[in-house]
C-alpha atoms as a PDB file:
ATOM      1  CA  UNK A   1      99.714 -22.075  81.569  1.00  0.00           C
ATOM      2  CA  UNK A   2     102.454 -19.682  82.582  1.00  0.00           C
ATOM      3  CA  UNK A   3     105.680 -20.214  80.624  1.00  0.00           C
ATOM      4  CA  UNK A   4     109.295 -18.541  81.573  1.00  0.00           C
ATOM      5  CA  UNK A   5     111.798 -18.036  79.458  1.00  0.00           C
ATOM      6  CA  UNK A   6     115.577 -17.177  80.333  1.00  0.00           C
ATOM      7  CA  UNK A   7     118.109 -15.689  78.478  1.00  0.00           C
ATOM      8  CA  UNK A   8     121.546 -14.361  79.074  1.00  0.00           C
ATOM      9  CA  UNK A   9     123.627 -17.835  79.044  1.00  0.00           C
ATOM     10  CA  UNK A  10     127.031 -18.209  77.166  1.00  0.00           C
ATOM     11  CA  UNK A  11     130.683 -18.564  77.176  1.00  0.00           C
ATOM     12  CA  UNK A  12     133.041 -16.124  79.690  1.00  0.00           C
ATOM     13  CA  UNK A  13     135.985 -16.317  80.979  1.00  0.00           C
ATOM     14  CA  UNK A  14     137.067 -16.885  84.487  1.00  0.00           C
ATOM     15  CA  UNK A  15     136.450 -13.657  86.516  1.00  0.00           C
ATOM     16  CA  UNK A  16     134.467 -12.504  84.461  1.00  0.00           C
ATOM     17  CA  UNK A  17     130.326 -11.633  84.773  1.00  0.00           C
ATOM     18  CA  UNK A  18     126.903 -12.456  82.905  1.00  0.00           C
ATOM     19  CA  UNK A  19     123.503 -11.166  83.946  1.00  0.00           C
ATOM     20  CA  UNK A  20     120.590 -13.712  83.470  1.00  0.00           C
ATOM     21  CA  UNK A  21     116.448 -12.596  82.624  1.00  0.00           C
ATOM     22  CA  UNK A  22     114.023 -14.698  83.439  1.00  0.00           C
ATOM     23  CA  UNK A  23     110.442 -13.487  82.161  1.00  0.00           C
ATOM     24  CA  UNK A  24     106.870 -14.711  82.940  1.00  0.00           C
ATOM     25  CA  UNK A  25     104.480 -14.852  80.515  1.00  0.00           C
ATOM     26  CA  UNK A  26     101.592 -13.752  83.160  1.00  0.00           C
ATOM     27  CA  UNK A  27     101.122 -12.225  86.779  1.00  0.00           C
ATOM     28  CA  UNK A  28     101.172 -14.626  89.128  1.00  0.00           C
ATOM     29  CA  UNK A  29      99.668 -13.339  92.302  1.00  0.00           C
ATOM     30  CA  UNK A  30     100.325 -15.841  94.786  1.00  0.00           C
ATOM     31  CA  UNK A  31     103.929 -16.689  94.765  1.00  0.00           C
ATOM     32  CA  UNK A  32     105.642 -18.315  97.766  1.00  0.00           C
ATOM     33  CA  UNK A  33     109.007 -18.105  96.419  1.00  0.00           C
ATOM     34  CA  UNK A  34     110.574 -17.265  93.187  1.00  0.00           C
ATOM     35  CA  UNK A  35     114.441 -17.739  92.017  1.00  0.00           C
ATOM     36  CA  UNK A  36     117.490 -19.609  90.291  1.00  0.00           C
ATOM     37  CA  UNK A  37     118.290 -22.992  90.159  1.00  0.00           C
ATOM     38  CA  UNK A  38     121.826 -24.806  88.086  1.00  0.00           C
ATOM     39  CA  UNK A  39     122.480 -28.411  87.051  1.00  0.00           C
ATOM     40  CA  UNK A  40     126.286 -29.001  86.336  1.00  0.00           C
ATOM     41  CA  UNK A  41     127.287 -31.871  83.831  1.00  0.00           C
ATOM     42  CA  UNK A  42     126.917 -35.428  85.475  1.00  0.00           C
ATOM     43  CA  UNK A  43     125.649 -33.216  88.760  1.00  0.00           C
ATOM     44  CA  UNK A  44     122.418 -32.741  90.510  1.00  0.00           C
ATOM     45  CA  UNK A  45     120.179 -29.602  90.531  1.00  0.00           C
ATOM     46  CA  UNK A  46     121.159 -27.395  92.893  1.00  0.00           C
ATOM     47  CA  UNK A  47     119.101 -24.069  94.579  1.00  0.00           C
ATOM     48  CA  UNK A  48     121.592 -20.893  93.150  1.00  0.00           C
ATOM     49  CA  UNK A  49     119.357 -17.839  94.571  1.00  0.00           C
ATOM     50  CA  UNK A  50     116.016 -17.309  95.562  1.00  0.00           C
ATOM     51  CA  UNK A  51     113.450 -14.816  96.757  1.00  0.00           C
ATOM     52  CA  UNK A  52     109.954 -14.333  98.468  1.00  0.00           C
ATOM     53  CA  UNK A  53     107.598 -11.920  97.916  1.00  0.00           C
ATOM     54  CA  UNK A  54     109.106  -9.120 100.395  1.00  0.00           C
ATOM     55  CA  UNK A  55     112.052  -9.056  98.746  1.00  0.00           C
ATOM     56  CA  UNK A  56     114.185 -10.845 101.058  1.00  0.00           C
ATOM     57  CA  UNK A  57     116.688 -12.713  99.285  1.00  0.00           C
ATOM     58  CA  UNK A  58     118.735 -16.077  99.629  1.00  0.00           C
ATOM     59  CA  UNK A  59     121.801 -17.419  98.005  1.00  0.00           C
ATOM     60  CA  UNK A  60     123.490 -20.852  98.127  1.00  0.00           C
ATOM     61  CA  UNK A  61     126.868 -20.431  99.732  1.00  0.00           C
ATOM     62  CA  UNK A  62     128.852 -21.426  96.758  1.00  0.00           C
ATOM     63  CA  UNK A  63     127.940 -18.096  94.947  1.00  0.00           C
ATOM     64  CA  UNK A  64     126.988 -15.981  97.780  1.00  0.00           C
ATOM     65  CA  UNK A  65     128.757 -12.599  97.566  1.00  0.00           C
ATOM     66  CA  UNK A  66     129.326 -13.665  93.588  1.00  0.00           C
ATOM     67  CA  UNK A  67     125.612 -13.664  92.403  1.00  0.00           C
ATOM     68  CA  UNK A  68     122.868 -10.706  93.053  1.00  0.00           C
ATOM     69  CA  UNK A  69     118.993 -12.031  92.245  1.00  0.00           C
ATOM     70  CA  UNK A  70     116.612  -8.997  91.474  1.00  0.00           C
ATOM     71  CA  UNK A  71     113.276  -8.220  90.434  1.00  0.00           C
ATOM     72  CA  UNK A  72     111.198  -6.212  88.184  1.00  0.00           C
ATOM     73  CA  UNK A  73     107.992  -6.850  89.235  1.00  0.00           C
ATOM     74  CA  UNK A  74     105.556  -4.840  86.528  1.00  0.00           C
ATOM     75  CA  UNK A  75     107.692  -6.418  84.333  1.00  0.00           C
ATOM     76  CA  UNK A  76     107.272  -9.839  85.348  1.00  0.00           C
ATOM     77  CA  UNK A  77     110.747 -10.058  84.863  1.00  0.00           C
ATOM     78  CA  UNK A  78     113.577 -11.392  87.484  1.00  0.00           C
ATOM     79  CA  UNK A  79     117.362 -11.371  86.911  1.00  0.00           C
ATOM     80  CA  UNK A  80     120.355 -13.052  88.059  1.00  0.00           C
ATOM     81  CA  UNK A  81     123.749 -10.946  87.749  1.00  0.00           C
ATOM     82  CA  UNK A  82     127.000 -13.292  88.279  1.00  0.00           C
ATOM     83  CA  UNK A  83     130.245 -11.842  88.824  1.00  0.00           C
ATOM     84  CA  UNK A  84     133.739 -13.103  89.837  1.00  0.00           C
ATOM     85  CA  UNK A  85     132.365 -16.470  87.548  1.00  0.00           C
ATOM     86  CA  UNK A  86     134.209 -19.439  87.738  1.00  0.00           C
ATOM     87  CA  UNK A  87     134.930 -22.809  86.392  1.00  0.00           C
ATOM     88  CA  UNK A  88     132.564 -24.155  88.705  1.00  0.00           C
ATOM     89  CA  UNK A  89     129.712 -22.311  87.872  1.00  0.00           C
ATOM     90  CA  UNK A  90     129.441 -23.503  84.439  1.00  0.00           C
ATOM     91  CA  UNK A  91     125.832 -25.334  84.744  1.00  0.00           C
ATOM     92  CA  UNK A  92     122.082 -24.823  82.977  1.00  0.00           C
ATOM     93  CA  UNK A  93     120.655 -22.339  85.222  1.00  0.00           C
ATOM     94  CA  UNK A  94     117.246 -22.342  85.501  1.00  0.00           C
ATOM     95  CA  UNK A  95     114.372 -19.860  86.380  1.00  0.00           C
ATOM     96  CA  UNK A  96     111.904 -21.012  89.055  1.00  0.00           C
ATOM     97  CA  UNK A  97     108.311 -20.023  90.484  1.00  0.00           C
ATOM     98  CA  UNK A  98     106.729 -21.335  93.317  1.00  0.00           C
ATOM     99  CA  UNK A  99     103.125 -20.678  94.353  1.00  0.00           C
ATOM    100  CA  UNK A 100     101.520 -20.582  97.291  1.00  0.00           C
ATOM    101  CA  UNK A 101      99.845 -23.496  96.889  1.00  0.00           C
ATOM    102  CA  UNK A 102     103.025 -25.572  96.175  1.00  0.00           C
ATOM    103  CA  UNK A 103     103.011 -25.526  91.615  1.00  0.00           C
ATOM    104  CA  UNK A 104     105.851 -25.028  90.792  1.00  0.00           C
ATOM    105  CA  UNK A 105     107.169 -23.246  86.464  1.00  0.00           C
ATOM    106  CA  UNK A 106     110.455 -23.713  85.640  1.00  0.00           C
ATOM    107  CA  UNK A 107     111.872 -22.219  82.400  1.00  0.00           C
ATOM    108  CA  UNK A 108     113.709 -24.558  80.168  1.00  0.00           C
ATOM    109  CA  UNK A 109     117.115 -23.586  80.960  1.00  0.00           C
ATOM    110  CA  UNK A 110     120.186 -21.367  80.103  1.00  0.00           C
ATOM    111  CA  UNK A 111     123.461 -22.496  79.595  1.00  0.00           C
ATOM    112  CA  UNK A 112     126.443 -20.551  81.117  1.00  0.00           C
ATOM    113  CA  UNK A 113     129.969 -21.844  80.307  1.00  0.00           C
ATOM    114  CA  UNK A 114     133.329 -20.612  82.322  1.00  0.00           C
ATOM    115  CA  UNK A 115     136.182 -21.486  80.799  1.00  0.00           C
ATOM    116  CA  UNK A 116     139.494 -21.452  82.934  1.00  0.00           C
END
């Protein structure tokens, strides 16, 4: 039913920054909790940044003070800028929304690449 689609993946270099869209194809009025999520080569899925409906934001301390999650809200729209990127960070990132009532969308990825 709803479908999000992210852009903004590619190849940087160390240090250097990206800025990720994510964009719902509908309203959703009853999210719980909305945000970025990364799978690594040969790794498991990790939480990157999230955010609830008041606008209070969370980020997973390996990019904390790296990564800013934002919103555009009559856009439908949400966006993940990374600075300072590293090696590390190279991953799928994907975009996620959870409702209220626990259903979870997830885009079908974005791939970032650091090289070093």
């Amino acid at each position: 039913q709803v479908q999000l689609v992210e852009s903004g993946g590619g190849l940087v270099q160390a240090g250097g920054s990206l800025r990720l869209t994510c964009v719902a194809s509908q309203k959703i009025f009853s999210i719980k909790v909305m945000g970025w999520h990364r799978q690594a080569p040969g790794k498991e899925r990790e939480w990157v940044a999230v955010v609830i409906s008041s606008g209070t934001t969370g980020y997973a301390d390996s990019v904390k003070g790296r990564f800013t999650l934002s919103r555009d809200n009559p856009k439908n729209t949400m966006y993940l800028q990374m600075n300072s990127l590293k090696s590390e960070d190279t991953a799928v990132y994907y975009c996620n929304i959870r409702t209220t009532s626990d259903e979870d969308f997830w885009g079908k990825g974005t791939l970032v690449t650091v090289s070093s």
